[in-house]
Structure formats: C-alpha cells, structure tokens
C-alpha atoms as a PDB file:
ATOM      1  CA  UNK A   1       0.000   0.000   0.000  1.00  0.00           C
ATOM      2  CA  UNK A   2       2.800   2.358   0.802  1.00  0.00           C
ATOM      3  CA  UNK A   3       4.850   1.664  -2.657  1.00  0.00           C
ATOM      4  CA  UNK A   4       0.995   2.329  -4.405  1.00  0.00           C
ATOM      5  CA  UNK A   5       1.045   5.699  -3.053  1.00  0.00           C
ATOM      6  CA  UNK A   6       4.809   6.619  -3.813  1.00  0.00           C
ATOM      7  CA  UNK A   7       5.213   9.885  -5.742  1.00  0.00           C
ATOM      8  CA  UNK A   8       7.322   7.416  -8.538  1.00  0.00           C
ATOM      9  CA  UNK A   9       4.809   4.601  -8.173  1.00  0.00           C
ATOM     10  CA  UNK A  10       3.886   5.439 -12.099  1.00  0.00           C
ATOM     11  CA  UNK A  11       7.048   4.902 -13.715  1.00  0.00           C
ATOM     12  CA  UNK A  12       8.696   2.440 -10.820  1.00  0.00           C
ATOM     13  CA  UNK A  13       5.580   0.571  -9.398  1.00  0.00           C
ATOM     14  CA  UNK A  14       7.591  -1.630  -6.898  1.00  0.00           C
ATOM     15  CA  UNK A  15      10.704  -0.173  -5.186  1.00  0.00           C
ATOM     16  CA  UNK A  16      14.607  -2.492  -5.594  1.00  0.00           C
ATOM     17  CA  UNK A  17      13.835  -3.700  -1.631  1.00  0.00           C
ATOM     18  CA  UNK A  18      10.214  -5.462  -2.110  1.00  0.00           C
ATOM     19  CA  UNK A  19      11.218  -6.937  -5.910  1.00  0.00           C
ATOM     20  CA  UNK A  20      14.289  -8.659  -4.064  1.00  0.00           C
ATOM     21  CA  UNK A  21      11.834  -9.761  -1.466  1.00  0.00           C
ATOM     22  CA  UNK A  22       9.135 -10.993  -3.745  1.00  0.00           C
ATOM     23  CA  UNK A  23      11.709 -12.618  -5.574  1.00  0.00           C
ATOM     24  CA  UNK A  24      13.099 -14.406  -2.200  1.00  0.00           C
ATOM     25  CA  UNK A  25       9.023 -15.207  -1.280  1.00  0.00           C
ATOM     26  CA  UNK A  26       8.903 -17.077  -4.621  1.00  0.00           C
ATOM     27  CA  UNK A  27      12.013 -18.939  -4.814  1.00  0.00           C
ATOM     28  CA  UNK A  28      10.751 -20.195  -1.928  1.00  0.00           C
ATOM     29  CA  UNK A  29       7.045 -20.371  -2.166  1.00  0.00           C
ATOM     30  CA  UNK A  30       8.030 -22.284  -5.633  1.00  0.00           C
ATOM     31  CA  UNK A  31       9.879 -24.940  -3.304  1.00  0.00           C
ATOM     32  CA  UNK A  32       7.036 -25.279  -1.106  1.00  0.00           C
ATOM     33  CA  UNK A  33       4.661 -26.360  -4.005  1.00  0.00           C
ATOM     34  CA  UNK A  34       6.873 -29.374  -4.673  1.00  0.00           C
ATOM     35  CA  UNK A  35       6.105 -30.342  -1.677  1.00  0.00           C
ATOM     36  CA  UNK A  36       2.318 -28.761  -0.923  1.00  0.00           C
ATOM     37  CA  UNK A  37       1.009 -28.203  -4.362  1.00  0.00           C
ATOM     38  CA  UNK A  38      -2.221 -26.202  -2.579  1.00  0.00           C
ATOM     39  CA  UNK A  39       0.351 -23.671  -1.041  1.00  0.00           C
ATOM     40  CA  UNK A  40       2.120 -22.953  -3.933  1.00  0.00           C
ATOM     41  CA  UNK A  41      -1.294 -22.083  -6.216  1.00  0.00           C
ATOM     42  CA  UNK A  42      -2.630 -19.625  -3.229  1.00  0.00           C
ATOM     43  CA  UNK A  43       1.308 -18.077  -3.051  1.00  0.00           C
ATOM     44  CA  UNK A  44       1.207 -17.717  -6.577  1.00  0.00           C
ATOM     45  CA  UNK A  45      -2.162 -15.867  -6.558  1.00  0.00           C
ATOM     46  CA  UNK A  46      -0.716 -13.835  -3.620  1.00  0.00           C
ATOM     47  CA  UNK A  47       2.367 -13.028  -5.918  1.00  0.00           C
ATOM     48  CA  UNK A  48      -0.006 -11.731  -8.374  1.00  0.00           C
ATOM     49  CA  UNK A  49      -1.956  -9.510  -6.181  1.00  0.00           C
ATOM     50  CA  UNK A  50       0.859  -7.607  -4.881  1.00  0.00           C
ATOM     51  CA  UNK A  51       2.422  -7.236  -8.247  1.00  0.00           C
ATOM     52  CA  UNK A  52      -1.468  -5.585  -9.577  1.00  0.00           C
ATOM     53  CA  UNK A  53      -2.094  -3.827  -6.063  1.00  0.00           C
ATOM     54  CA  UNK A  54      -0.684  -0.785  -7.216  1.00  0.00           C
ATOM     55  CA  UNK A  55      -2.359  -0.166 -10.388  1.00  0.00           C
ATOM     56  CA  UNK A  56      -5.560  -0.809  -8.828  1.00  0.00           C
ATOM     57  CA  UNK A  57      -4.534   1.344  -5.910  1.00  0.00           C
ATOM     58  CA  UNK A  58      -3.519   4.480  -8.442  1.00  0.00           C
ATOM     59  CA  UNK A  59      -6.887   3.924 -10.847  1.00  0.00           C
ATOM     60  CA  UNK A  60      -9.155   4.180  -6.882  1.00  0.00           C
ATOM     61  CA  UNK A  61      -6.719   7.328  -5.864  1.00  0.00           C
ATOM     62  CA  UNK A  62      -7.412   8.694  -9.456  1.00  0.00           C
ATOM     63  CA  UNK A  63     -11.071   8.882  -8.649  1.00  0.00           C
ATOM     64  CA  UNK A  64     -10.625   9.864  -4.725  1.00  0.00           C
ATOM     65  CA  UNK A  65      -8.564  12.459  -5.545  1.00  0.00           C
ATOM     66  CA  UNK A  66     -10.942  14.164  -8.903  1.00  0.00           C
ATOM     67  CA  UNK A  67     -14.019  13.526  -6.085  1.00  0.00           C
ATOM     68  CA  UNK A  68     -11.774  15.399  -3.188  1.00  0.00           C
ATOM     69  CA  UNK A  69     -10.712  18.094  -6.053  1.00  0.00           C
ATOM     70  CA  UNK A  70     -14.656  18.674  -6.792  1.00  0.00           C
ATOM     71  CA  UNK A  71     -15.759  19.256  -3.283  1.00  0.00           C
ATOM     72  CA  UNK A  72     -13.098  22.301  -2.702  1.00  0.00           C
ATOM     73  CA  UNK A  73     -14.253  23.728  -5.780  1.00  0.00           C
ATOM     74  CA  UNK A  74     -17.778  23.717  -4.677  1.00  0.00           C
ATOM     75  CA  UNK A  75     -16.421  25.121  -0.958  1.00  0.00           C
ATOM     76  CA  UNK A  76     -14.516  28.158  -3.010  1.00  0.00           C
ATOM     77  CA  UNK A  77     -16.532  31.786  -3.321  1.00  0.00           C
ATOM     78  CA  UNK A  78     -14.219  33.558  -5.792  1.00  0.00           C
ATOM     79  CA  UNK A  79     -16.235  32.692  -9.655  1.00  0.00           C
ATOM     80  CA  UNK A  80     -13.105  32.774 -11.516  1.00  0.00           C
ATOM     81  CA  UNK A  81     -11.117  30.401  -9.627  1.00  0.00           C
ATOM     82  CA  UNK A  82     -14.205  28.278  -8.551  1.00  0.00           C
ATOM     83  CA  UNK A  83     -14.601  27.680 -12.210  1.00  0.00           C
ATOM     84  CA  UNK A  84     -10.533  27.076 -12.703  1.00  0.00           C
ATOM     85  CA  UNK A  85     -10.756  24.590  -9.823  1.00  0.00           C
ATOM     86  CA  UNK A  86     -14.179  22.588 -11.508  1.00  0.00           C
ATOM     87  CA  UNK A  87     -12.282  22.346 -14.279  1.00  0.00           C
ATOM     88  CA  UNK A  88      -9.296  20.638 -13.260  1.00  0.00           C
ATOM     89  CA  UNK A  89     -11.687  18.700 -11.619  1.00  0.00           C
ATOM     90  CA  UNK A  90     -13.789  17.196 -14.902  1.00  0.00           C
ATOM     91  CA  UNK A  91      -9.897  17.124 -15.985  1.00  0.00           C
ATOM     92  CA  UNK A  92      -9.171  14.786 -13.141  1.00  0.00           C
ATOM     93  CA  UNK A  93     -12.447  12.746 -13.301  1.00  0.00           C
ATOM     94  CA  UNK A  94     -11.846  12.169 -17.076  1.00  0.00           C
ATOM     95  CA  UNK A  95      -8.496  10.740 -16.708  1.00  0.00           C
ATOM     96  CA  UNK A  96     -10.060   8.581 -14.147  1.00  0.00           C
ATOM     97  CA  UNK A  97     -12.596   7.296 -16.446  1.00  0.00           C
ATOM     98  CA  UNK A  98     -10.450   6.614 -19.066  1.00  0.00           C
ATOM     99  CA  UNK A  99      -8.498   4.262 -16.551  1.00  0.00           C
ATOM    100  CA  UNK A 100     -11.695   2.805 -15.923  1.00  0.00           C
ATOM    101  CA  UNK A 101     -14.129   3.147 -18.463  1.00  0.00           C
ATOM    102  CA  UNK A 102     -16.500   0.139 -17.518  1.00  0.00           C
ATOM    103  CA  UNK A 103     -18.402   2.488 -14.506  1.00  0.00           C
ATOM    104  CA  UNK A 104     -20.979   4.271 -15.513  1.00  0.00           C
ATOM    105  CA  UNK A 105     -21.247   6.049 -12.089  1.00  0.00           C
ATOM    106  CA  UNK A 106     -17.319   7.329 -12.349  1.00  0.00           C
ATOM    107  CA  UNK A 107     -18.434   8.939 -15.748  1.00  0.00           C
ATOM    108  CA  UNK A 108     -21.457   9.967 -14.343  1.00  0.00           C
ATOM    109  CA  UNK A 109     -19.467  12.215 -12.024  1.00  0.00           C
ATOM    110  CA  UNK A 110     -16.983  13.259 -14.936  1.00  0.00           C
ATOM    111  CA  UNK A 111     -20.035  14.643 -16.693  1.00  0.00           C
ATOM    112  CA  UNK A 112     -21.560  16.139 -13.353  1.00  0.00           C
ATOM    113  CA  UNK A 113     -18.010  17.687 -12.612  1.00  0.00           C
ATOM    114  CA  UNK A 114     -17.913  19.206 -16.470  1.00  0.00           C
ATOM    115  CA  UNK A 115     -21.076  20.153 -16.637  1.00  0.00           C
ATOM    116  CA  UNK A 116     -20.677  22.597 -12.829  1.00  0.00           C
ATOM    117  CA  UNK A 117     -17.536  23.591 -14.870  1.00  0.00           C
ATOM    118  CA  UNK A 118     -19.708  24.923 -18.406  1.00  0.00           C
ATOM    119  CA  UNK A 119     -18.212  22.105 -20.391  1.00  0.00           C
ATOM    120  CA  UNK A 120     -21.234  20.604 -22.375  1.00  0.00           C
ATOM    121  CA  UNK A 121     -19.360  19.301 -24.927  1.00  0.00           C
ATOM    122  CA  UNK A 122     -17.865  16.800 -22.179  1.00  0.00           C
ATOM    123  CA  UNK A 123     -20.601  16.735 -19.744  1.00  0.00           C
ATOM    124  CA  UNK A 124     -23.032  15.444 -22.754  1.00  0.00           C
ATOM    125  CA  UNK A 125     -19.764  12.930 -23.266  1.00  0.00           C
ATOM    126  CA  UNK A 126     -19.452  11.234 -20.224  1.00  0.00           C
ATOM    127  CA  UNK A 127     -23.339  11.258 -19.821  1.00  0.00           C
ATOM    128  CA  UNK A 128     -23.990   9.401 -22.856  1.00  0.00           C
ATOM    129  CA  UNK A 129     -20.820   6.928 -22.177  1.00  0.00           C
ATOM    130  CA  UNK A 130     -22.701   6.072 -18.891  1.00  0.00           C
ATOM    131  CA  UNK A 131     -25.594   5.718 -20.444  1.00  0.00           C
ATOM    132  CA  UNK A 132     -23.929   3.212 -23.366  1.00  0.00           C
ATOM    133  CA  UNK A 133     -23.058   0.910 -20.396  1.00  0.00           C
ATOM    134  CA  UNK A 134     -26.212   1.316 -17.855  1.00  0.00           C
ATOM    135  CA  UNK A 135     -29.073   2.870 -19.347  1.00  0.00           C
ATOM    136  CA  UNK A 136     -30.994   3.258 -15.876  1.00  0.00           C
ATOM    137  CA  UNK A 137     -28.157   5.564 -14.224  1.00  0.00           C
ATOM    138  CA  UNK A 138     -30.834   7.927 -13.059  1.00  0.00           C
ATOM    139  CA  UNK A 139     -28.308  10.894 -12.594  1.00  0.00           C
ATOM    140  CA  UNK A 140     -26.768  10.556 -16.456  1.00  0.00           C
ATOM    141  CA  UNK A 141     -30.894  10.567 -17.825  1.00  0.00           C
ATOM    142  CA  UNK A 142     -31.803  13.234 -15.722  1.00  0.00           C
ATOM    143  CA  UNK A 143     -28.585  15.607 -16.705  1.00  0.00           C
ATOM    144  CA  UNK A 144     -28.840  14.250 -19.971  1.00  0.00           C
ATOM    145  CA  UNK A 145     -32.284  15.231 -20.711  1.00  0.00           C
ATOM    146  CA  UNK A 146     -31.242  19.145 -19.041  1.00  0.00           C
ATOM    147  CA  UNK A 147     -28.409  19.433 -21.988  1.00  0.00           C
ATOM    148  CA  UNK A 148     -31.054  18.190 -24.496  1.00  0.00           C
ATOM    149  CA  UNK A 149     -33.491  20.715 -23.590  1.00  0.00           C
ATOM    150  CA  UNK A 150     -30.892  23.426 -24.334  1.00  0.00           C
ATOM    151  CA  UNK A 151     -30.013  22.420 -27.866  1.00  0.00           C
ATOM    152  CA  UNK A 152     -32.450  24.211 -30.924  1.00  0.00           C
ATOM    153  CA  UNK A 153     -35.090  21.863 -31.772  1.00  0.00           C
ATOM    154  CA  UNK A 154     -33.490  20.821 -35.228  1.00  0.00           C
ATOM    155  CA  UNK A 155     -30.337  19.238 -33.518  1.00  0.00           C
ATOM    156  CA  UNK A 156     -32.328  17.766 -30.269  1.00  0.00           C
ATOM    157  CA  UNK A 157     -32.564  14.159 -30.864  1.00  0.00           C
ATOM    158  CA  UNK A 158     -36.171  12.100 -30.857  1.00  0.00           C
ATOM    159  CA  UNK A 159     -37.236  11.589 -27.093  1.00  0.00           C
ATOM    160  CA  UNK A 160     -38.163   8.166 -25.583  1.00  0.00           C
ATOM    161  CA  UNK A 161     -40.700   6.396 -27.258  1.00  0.00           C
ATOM    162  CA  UNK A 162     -44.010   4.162 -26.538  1.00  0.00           C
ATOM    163  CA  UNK A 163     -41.599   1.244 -27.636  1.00  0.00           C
ATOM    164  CA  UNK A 164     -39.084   2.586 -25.703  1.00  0.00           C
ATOM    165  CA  UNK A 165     -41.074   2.681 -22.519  1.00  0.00           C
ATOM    166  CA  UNK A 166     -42.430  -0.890 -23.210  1.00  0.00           C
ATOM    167  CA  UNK A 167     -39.754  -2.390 -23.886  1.00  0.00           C
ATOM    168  CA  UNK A 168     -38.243  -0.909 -20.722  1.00  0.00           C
ATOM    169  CA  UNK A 169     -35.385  -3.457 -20.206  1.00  0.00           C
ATOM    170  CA  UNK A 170     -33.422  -2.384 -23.237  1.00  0.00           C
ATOM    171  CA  UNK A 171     -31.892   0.200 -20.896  1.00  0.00           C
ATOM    172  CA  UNK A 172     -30.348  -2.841 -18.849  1.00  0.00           C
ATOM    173  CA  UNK A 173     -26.576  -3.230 -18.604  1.00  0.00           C
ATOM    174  CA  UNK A 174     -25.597  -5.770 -20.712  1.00  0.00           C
ATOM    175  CA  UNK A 175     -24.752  -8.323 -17.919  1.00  0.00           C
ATOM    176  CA  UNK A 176     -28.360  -7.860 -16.016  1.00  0.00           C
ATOM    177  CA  UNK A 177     -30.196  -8.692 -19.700  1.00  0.00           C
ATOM    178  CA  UNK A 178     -28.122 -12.204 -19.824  1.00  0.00           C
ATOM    179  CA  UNK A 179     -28.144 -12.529 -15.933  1.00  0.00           C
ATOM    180  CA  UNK A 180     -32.480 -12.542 -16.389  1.00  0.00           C
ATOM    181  CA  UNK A 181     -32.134 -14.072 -19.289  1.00  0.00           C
ATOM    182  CA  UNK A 182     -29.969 -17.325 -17.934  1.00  0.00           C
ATOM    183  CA  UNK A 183     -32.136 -17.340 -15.070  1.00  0.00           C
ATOM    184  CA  UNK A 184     -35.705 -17.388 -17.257  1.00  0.00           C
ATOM    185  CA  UNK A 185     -34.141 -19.924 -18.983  1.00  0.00           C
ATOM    186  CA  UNK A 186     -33.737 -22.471 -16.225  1.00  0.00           C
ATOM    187  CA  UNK A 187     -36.636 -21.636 -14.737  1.00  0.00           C
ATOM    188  CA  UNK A 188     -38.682 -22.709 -17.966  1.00  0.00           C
ATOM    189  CA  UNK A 189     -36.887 -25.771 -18.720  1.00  0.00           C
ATOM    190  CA  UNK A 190     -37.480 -26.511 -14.853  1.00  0.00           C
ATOM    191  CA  UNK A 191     -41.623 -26.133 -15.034  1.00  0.00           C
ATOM    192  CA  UNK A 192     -41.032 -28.073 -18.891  1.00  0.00           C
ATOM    193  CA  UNK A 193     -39.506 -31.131 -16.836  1.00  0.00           C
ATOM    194  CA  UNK A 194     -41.984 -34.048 -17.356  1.00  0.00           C
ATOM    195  CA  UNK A 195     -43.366 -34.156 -13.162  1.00  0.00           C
ATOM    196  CA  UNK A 196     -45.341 -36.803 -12.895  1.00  0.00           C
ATOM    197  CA  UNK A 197     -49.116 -36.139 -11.689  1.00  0.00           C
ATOM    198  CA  UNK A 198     -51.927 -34.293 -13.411  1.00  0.00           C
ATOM    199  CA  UNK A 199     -49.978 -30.799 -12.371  1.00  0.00           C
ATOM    200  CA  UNK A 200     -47.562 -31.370 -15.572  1.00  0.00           C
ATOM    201  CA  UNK A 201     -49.525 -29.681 -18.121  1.00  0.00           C
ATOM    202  CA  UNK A 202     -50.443 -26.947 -15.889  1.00  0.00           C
ATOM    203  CA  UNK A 203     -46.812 -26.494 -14.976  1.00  0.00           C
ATOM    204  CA  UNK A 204     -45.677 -27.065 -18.950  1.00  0.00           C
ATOM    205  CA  UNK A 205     -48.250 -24.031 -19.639  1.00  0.00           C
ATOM    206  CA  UNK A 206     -46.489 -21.847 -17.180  1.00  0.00           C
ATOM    207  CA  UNK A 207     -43.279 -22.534 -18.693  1.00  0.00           C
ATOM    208  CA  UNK A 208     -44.035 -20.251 -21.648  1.00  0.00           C
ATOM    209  CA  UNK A 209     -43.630 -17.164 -19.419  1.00  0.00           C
ATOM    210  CA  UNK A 210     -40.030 -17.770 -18.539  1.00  0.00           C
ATOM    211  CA  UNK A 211     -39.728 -18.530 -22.149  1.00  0.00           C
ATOM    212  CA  UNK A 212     -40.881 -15.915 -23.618  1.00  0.00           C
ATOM    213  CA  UNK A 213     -39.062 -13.547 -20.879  1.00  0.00           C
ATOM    214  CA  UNK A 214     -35.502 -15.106 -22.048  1.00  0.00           C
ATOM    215  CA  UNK A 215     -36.558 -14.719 -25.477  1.00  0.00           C
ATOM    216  CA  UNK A 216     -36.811 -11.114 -25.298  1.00  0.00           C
ATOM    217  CA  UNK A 217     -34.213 -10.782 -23.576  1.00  0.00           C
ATOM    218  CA  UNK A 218     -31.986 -12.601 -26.130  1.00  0.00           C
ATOM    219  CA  UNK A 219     -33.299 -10.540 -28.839  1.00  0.00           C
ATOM    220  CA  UNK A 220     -32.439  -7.353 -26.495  1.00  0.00           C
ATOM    221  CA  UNK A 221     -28.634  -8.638 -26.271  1.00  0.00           C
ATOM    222  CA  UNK A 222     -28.626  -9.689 -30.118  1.00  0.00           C
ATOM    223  CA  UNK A 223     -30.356  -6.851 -31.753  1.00  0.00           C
ATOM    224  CA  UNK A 224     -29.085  -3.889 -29.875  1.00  0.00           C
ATOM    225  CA  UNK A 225     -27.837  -1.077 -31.177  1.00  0.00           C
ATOM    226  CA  UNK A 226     -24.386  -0.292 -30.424  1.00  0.00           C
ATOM    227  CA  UNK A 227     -24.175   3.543 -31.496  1.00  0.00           C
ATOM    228  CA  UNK A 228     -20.975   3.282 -32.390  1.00  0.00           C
ATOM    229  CA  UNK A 229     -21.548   5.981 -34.986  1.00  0.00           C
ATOM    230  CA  UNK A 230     -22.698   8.720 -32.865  1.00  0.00           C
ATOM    231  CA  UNK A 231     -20.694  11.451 -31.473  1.00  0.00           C
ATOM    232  CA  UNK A 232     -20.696  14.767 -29.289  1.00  0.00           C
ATOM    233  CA  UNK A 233     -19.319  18.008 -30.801  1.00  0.00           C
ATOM    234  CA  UNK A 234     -16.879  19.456 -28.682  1.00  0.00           C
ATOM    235  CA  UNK A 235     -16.308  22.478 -29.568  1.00  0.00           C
ATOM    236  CA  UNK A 236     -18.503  25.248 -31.604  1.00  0.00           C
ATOM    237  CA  UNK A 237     -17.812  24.338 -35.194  1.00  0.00           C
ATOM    238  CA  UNK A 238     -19.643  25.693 -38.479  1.00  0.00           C
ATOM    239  CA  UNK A 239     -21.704  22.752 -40.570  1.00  0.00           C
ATOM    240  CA  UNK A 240     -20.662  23.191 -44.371  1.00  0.00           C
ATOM    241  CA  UNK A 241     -21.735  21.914 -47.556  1.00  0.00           C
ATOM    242  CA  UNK A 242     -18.386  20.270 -48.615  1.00  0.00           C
ATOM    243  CA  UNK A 243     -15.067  19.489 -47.182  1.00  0.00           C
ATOM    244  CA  UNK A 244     -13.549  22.791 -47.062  1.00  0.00           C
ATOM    245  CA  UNK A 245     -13.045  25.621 -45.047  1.00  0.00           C
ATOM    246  CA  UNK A 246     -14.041  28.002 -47.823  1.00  0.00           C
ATOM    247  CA  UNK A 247     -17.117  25.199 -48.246  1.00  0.00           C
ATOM    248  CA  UNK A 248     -20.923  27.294 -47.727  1.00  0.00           C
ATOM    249  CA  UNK A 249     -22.528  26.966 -44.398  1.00  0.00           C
ATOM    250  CA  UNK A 250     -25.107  23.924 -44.334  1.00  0.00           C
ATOM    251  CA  UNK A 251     -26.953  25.626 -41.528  1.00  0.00           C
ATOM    252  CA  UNK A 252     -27.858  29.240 -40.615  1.00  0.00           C
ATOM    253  CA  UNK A 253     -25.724  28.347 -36.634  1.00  0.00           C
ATOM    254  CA  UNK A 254     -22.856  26.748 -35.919  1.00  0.00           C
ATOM    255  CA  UNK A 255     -22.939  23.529 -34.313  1.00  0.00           C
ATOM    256  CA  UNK A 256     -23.166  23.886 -30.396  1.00  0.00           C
ATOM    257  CA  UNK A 257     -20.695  22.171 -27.974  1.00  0.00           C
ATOM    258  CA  UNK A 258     -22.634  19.148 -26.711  1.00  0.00           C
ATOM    259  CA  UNK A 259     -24.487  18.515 -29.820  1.00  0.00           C
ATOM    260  CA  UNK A 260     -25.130  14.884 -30.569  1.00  0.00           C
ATOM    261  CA  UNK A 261     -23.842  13.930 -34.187  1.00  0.00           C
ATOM    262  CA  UNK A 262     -23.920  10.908 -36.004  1.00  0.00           C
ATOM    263  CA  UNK A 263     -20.529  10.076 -38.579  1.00  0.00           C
ATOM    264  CA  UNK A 264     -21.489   9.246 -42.129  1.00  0.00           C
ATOM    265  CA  UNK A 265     -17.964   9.531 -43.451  1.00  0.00           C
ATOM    266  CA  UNK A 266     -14.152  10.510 -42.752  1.00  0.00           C
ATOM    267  CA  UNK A 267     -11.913  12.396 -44.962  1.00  0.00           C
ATOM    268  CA  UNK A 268      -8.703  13.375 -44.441  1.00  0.00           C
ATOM    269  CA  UNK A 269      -9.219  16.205 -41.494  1.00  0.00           C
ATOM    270  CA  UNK A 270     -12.869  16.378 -42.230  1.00  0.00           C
ATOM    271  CA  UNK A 271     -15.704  14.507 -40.881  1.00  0.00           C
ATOM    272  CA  UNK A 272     -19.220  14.463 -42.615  1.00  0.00           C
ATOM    273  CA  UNK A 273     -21.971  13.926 -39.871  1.00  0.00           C
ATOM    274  CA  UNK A 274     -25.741  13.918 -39.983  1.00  0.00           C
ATOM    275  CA  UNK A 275     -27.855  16.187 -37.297  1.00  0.00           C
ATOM    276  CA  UNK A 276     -30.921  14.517 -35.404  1.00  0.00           C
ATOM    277  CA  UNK A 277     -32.939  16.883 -38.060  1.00  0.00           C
ATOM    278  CA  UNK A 278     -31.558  14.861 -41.085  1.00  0.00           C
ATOM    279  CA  UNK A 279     -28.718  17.618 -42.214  1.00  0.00           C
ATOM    280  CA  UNK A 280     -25.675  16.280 -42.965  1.00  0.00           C
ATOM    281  CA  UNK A 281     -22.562  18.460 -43.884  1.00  0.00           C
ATOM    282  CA  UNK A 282     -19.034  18.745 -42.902  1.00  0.00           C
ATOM    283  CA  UNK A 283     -16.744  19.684 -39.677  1.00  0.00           C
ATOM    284  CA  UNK A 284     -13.371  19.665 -38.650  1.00  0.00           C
ATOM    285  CA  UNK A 285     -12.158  15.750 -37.446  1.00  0.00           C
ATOM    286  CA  UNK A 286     -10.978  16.705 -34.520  1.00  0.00           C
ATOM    287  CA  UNK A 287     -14.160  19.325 -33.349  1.00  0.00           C
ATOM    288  CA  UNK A 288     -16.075  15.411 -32.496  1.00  0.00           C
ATOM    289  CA  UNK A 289     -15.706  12.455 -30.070  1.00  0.00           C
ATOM    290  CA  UNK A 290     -17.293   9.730 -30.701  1.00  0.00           C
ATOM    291  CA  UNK A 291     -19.434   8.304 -27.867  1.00  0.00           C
ATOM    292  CA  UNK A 292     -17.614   4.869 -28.074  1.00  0.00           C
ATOM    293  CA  UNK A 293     -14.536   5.438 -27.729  1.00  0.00           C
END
C-alpha cells in the first residue's frame, strides 16, 4: 500500500527492496509447491496480487482524488477560480474514467463535474458513455435530458418512445439482460420437466412465461444497437456543404458544444456527420468524439 502511493509509483511501481523480497518469497514459495502443491497455487495468486495492487490502488486514488478536487471547488466563493478549480476537476475525473471506463457512475461524475464547470461538450460525453453501459443511471438521464433541452429543436434528438417505454429493459446493462435471461431460462426448462401427476400440463403451460421472458431478452442482447456511430461536438464548429473551409454553411448556426452527431464519413481532417434533423454536412475531425470510444 505504501509503494501504491509513492510519488514514482507510475514509472517504478515496486521499489529495488520489495522486488528482491518478492523474488526471495517465490524462490521459496516455488519450493514449497513441490512439496504442498495447494500452497504454492494460493502463493502464486498472492504473488499476483501484490504485483497488480498498485495499479488498482492508483486507478481508486485517481477517482478519490478528482471527487476530493470537486468538493473544494464547490467550498470556493471567488467565480473565476471556482470555475478554474471545476475544471481541473472534470480534468481529473476524465483521466479517471479513461483508466476505468467500464463504470458508468465514475463517468457519471466526470459529466456532473464538467457540466458545474460549463463544459457541455464533455458533460453530454461522459453522460452518454454512462448511459452506453447502464441505461438506468438515473443521474446521467436526468442531466442528460437538461443538456437536451438546451439544444435548438433541429439538432435535439427524438425523445423516448411508446416502444421505448415498453420495452423498458433495453436500458439494462448488458450483464443484467443475460443474468435474467440465464435465469428465465432455467426456470422454464425446470416447469417443462416431465413431473409426474396431473400438475404437468399446468406447470408445462407456465413454462411459456419464462420462455418468452428469455426470449426477449436474447433478442435485447442480439439486436441492440451499439451507437458506435454517434458522437458529441466538442467544440462550436460551423456545418458546411463540402469538405472545405471556404465550403458554404449547411446551416444558418454553428454547431453547439454538446451537440449529438452521427458520422457518415471521414476524410482526411474532415468529418461528414448527420444532425438529429436529417442535415448532414461537414466539420473539422478533430471538433467530435465519438461516444464509443
């Protein structure tokens, strides 16, 4: 724990004394297995766990520290360096994510920290990446829909639907759709078993409600969409007709930071995207970030 939290612990993650130790703990731990195969296979996974204790110890500290960097931003009074300080903040929190990008609630908070700082482009980024693993993160819909609201009414994209609402579990992380799923499943072929009695055909009847719950959820898995297409404009940029700067506009405004794109095409150092009102035109490659990353 001490080497994790070493100023060098990035670029030397164990210091000369512990490698020579570790080395001297499995020299001999290796000897012991000859002799006590179990001990060796639990010294071994110990072995392991020190060597990965400090990357997972730097990724948590990552987070700690963006979360400890937040709350004396929010403490300060003076609005210039309150806003300095929420920025380094999102900074902090995005780095974190990045280290750990499978947590929806860590980008949650990136987005939360960028929005406080004015950063839509980002906030709408790390809202929609949260949302692209767990649709149900109540704090990334709620802040999500906010942004939306601000954006003109030709680049807002379609709210929920009746399907959408229906259909409810699409919104499920991944691993919850094939966790119900697995679990329908068995419980179907369970009631399908042949029992013996006149309660068989009741119980084979009831079957086809676990059934048809891990069928839906198969096609959920299957037939999502993964949106790896869509992306968040990060900065202001102007939409235009071709692939050049001296290209006409394709719309009156210029695209606002935090509105959600969709790529068509790449070319060179252009991008042509499509707006949630059906324009399409072109903008600077590196003015968009995809939402997958």
């Amino acid at each position: 724990e001490t080497e994790s939290f070493a100023p060098g612990a990035a670029s030397s993650p164990l210091s000369a004394e512990v490698r020579v130790r570790a080395e001297e703990l499995a020299r001999r731990w290796t000897a012991d297995a000859k002799r006590k195969p179990a001990r060796g296979a639990a010294a071994a996974v110990a072995l392991v766990a020190i060597c990965l204790a400090p990357h997972v110890a730097r990724a948590s500290t990552s987070a700690a520290e963006a979360r400890g960097m937040y709350q004396d931003a929010i403490a300060l009074t003076d609005a210039s360096l309150r806003r300095a300080k929420l920025q380094a903040a999102a900074d902090a929190f995005g780095d974190a994510a990045r280290a750990e990008p499978g947590r929806p609630e860590l980008l949650a908070d990136w987005g939360t920290a960028a929005l406080t700082a004015g950063d839509l482009g980002t906030a709408t980024l790390a809202y929609r990446r949260a949302l692209a693993i767990d649709g149900d993160n109540a704090r990334a819909r709620t802040n999500l829909a906010w942004l939306r609201s601000r954006v003109p009414d030709g680049l807002r994209p379609a709210d929920g639907s009746a399907a959408d609402t229906l259909f409810f579990f699409h919104r499920w992380p991944r691993a919850r759709r094939l966790v119900v799923g697995g679990i329908a499943f068995a419980l179907g072929v369970l009631l399908l078993v042949p029992w013996r009695g006149r309660r068989h055909r009741g119980l084979a009847a009831l079957a086809l409600l676990p059934l048809a719950v891990w069928l839906a959820m198969l096609a959920s898995v299957a037939l999502e969409d993964p949106h790896r297409d869509d992306a968040i404009v990060m900065n202001a940029a102007v939409l235009r007709a071709a692939d050049s700067a001296g290209a006409p506009a394709a719309l009156a405004s210029p695209l606002p930071r935090g509105a959600e794109v969709t790529v068509l095409e790449q070319r060179d150092s252009w991008t042509r995207v499509r707006v949630a009102g059906g324009t399409a035109g072109w903008i600077e490659a590196g003015t968009v970030e995809r939402v997958k990353p």
